[in-house]
PDB file of N, CA and C in Angstrom:
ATOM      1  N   UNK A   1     -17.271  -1.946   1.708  1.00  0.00           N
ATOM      2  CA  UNK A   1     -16.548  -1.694   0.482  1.00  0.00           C
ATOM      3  C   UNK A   1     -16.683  -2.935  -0.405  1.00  0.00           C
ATOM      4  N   UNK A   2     -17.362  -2.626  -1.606  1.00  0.00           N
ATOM      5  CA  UNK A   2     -17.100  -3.943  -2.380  1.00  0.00           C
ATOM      6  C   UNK A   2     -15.708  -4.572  -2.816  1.00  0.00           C
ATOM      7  N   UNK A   3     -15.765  -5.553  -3.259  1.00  0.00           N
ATOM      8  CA  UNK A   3     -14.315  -5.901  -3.663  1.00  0.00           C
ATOM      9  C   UNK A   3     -13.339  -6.261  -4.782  1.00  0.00           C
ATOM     10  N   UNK A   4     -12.382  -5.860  -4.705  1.00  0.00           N
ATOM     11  CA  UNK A   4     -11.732  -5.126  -6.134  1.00  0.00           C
ATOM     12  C   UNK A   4     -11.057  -6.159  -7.047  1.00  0.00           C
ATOM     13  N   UNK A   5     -11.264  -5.276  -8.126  1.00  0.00           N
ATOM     14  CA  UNK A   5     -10.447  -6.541  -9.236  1.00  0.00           C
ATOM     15  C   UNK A   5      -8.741  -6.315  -9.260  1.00  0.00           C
ATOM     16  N   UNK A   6      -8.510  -7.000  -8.368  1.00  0.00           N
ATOM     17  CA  UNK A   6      -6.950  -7.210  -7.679  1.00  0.00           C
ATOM     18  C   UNK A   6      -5.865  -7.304  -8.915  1.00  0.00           C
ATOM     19  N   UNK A   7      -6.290  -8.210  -9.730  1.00  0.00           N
ATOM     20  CA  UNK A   7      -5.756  -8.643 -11.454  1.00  0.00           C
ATOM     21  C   UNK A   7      -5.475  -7.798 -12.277  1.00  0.00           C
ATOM     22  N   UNK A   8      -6.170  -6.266 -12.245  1.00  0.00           N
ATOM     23  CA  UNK A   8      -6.097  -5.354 -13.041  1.00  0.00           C
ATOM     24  C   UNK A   8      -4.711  -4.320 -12.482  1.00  0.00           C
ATOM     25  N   UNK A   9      -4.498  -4.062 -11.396  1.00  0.00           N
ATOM     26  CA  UNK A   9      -3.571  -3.410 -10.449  1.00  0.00           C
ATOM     27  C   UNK A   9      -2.288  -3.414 -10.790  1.00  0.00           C
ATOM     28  N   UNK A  10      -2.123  -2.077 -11.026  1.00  0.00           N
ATOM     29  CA  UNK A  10      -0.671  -2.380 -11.412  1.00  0.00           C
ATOM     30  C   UNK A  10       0.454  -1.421  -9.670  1.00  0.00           C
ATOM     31  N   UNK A  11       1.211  -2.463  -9.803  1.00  0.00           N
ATOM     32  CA  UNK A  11       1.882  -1.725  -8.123  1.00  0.00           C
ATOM     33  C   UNK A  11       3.250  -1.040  -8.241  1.00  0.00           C
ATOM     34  N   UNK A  12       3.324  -0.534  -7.194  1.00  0.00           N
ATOM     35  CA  UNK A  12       4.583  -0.026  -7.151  1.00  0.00           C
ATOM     36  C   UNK A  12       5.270  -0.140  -6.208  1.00  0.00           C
ATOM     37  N   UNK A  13       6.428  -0.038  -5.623  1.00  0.00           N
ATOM     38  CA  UNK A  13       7.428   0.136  -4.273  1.00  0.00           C
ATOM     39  C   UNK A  13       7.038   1.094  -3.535  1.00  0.00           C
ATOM     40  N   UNK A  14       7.747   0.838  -2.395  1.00  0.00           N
ATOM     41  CA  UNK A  14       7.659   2.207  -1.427  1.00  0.00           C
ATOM     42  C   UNK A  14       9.129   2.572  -1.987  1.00  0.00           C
ATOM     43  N   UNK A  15       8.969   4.075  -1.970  1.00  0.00           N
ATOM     44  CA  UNK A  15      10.409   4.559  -2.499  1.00  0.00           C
ATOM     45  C   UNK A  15      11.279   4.431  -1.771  1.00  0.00           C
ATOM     46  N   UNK A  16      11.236   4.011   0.021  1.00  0.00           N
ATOM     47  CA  UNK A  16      12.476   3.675   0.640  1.00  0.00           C
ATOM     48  C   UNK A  16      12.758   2.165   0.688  1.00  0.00           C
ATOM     49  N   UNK A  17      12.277   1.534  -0.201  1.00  0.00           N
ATOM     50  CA  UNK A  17      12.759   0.106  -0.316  1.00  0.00           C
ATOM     51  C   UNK A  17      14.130   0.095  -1.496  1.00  0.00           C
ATOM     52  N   UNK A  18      14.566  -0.605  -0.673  1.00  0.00           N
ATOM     53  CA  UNK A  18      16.387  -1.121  -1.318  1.00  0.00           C
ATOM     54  C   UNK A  18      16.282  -2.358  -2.717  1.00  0.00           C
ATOM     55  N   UNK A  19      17.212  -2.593  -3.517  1.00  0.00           N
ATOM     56  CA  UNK A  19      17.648  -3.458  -3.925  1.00  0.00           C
ATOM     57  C   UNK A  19      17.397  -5.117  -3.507  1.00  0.00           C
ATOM     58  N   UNK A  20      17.859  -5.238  -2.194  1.00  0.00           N
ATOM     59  CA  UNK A  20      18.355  -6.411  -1.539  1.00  0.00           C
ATOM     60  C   UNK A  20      18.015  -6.960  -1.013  1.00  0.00           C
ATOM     61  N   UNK A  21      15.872  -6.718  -1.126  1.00  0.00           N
ATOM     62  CA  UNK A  21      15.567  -8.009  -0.973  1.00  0.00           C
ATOM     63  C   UNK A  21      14.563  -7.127   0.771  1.00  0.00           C
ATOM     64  N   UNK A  22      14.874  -6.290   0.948  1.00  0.00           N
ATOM     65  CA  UNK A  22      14.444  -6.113   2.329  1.00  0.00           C
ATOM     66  C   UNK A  22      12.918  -6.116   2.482  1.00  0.00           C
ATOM     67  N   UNK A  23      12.985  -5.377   3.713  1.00  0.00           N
ATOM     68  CA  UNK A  23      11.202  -5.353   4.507  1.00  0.00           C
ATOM     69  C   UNK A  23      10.463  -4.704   3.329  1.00  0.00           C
ATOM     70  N   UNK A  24       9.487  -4.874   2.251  1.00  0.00           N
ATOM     71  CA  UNK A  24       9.369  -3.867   1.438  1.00  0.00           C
ATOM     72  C   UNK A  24       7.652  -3.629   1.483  1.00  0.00           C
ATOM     73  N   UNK A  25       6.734  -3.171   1.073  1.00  0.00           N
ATOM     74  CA  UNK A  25       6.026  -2.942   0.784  1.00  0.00           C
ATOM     75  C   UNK A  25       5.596  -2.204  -0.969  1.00  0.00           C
ATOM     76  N   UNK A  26       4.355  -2.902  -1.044  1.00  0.00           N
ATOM     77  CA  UNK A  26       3.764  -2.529  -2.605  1.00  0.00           C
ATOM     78  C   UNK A  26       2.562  -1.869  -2.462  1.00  0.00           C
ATOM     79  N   UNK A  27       2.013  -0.600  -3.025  1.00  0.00           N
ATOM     80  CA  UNK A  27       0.865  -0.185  -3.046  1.00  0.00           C
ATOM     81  C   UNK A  27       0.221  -0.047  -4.201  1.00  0.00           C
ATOM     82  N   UNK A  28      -0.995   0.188  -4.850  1.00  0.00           N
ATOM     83  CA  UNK A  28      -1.857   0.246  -6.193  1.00  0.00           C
ATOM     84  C   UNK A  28      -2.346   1.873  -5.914  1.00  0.00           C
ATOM     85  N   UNK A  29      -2.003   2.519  -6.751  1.00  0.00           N
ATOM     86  CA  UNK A  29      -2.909   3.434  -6.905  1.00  0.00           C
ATOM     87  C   UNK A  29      -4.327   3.647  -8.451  1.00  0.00           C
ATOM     88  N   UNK A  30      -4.551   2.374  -8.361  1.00  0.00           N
ATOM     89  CA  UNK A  30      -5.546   2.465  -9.731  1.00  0.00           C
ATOM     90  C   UNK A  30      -7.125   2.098  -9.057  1.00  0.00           C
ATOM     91  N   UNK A  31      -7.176   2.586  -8.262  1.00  0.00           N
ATOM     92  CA  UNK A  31      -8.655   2.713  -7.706  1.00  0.00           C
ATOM     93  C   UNK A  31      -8.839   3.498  -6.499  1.00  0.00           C
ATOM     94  N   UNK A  32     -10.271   4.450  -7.195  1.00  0.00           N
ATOM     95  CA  UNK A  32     -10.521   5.499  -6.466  1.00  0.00           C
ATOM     96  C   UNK A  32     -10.515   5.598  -5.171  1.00  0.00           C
ATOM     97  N   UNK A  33     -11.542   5.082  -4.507  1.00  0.00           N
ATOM     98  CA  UNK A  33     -11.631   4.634  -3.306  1.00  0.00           C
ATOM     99  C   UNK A  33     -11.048   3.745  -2.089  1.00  0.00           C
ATOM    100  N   UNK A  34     -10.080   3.389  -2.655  1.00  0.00           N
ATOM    101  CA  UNK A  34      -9.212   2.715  -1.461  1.00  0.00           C
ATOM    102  C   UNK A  34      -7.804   2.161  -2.598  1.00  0.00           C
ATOM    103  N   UNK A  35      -6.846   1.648  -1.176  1.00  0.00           N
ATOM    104  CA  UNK A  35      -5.412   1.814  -1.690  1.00  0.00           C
ATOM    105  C   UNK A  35      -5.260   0.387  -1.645  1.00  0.00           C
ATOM    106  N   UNK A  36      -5.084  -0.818  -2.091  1.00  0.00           N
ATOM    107  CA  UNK A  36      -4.640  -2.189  -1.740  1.00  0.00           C
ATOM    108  C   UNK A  36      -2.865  -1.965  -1.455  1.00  0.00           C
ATOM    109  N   UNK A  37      -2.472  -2.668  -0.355  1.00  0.00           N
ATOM    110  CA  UNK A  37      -1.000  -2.619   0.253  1.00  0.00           C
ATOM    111  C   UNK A  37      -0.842  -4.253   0.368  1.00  0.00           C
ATOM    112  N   UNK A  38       0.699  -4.637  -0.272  1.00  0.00           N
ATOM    113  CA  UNK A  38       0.782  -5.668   0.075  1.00  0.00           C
ATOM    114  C   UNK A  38       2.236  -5.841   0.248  1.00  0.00           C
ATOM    115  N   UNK A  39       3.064  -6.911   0.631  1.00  0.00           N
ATOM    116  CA  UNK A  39       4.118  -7.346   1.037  1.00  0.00           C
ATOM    117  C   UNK A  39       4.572  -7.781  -0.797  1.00  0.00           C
ATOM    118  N   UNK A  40       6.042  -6.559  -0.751  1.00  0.00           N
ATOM    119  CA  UNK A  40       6.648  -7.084  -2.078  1.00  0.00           C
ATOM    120  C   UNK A  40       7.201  -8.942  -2.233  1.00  0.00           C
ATOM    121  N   UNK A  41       7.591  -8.662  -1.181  1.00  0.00           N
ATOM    122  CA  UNK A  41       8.432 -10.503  -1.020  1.00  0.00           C
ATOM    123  C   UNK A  41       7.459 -11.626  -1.378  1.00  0.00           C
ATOM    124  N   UNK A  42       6.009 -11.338  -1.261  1.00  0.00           N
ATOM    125  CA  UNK A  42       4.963 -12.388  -1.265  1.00  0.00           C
ATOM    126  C   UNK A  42       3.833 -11.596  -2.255  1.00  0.00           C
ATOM    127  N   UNK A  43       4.292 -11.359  -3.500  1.00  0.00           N
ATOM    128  CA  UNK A  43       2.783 -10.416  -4.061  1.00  0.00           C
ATOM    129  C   UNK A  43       1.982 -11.350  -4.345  1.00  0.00           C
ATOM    130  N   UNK A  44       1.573 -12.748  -3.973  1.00  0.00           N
ATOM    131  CA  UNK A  44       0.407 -13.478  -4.618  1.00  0.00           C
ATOM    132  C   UNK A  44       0.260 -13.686  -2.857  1.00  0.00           C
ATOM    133  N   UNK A  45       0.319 -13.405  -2.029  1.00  0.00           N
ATOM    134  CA  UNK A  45      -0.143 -13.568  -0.707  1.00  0.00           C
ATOM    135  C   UNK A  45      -0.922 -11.781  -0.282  1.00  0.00           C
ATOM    136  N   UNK A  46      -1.654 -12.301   0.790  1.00  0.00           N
ATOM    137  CA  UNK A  46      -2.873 -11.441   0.905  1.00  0.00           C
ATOM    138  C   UNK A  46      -2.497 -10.081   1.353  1.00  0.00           C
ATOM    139  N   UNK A  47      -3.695  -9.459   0.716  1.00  0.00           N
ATOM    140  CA  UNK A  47      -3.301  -8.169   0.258  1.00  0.00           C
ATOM    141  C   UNK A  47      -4.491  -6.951   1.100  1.00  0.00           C
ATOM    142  N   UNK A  48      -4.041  -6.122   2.046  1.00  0.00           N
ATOM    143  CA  UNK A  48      -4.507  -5.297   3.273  1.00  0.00           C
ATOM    144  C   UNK A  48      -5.034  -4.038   1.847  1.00  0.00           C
ATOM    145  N   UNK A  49      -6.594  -3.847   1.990  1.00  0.00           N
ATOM    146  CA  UNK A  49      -7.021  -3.008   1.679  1.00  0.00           C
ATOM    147  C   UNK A  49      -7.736  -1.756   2.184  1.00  0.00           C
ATOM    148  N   UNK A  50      -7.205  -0.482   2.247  1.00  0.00           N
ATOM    149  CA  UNK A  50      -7.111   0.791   3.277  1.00  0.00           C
ATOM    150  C   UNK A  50      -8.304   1.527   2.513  1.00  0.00           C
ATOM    151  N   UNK A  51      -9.475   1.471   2.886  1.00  0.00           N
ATOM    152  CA  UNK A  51     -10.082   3.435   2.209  1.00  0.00           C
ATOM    153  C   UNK A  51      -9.326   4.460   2.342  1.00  0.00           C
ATOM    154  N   UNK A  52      -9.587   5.157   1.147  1.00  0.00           N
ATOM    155  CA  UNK A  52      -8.602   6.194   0.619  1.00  0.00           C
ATOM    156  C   UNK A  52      -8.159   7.265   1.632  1.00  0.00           C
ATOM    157  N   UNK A  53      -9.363   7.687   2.213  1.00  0.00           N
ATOM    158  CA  UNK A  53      -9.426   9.118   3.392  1.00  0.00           C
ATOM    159  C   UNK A  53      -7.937   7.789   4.890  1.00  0.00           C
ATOM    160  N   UNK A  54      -8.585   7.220   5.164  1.00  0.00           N
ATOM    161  CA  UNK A  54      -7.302   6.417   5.863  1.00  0.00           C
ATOM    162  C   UNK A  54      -6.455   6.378   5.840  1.00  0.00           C
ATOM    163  N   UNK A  55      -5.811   6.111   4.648  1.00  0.00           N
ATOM    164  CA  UNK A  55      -4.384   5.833   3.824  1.00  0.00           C
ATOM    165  C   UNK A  55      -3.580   7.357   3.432  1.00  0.00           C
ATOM    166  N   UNK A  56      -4.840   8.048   3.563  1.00  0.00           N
ATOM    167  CA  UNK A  56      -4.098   9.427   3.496  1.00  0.00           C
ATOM    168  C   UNK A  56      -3.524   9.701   4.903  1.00  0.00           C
ATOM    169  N   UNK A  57      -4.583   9.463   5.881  1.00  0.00           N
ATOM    170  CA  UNK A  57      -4.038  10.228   6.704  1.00  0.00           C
ATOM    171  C   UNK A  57      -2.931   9.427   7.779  1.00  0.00           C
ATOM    172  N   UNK A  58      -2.870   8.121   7.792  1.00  0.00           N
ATOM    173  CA  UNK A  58      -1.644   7.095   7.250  1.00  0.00           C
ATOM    174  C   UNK A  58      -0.261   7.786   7.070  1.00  0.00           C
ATOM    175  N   UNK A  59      -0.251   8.008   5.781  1.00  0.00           N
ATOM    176  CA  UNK A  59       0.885   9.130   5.203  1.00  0.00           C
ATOM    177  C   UNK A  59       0.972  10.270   5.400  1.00  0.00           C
ATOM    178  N   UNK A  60       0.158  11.530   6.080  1.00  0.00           N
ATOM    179  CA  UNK A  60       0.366  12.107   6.426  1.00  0.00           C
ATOM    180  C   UNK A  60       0.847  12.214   8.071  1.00  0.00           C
ATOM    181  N   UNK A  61       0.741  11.504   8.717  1.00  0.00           N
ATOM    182  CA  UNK A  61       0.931  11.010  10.145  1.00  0.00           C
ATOM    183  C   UNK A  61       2.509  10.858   9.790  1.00  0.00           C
ATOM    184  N   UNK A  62       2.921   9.539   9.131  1.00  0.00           N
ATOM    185  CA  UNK A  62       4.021   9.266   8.952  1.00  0.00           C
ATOM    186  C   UNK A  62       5.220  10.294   8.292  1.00  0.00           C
ATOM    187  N   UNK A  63       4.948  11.396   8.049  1.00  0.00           N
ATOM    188  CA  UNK A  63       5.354  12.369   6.590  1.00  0.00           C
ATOM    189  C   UNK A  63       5.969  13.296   8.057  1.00  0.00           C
ATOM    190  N   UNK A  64       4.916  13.717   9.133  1.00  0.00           N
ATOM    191  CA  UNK A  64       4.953  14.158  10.081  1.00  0.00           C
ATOM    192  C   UNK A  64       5.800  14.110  11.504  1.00  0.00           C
ATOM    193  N   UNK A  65       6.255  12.406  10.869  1.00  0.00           N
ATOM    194  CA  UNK A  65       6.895  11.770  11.858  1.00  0.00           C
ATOM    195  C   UNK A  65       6.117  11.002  13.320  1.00  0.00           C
ATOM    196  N   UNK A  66       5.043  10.806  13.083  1.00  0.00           N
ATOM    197  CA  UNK A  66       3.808  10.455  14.148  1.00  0.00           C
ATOM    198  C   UNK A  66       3.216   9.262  13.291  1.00  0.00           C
ATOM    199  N   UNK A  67       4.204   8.071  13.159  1.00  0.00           N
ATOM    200  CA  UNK A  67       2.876   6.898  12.456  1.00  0.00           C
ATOM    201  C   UNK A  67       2.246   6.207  13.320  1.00  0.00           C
ATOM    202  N   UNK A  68       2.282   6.579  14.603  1.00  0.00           N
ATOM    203  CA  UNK A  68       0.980   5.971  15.393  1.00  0.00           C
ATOM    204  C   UNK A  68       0.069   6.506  16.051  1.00  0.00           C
ATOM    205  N   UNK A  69       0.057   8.231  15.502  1.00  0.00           N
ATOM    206  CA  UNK A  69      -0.923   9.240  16.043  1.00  0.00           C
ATOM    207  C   UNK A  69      -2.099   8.573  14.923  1.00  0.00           C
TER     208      UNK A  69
END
């Protein structure tokens, strides 16, 4: 996978993240082919990039209640 222009990305929360600071996670959905995930608490620290078909099935596992099938 080549590698992405990180700078352009605009992120968002996971919708079960709180107010107050907790365990949170950030994802990008502005590129086709894969999802960049990173730790809200640290967004200038390094950032786990998933191909798309992965990250789907990621969330669908988890949606399912199976996030380690």
């Amino acid at each position: 996978m080549r590698s992405l222009d990180l700078t352009v990305a605009t992120w968002r929360k996971s919708s079960y993240s709180n107010q107050d600071g907790g365990e949170c996670v950030e994802v990008s959905d502005d590129f086709a082919a894969a999802v960049p995930v990173r730790d809200s608490k640290n967004p200038h620290g390094p950032v786990l990039i998933f191909p798309l078909d992965c990250w789907a099935s990621f969330i669908a596992s988890v949606k399912q209640g199976r996030p380690g099938a």
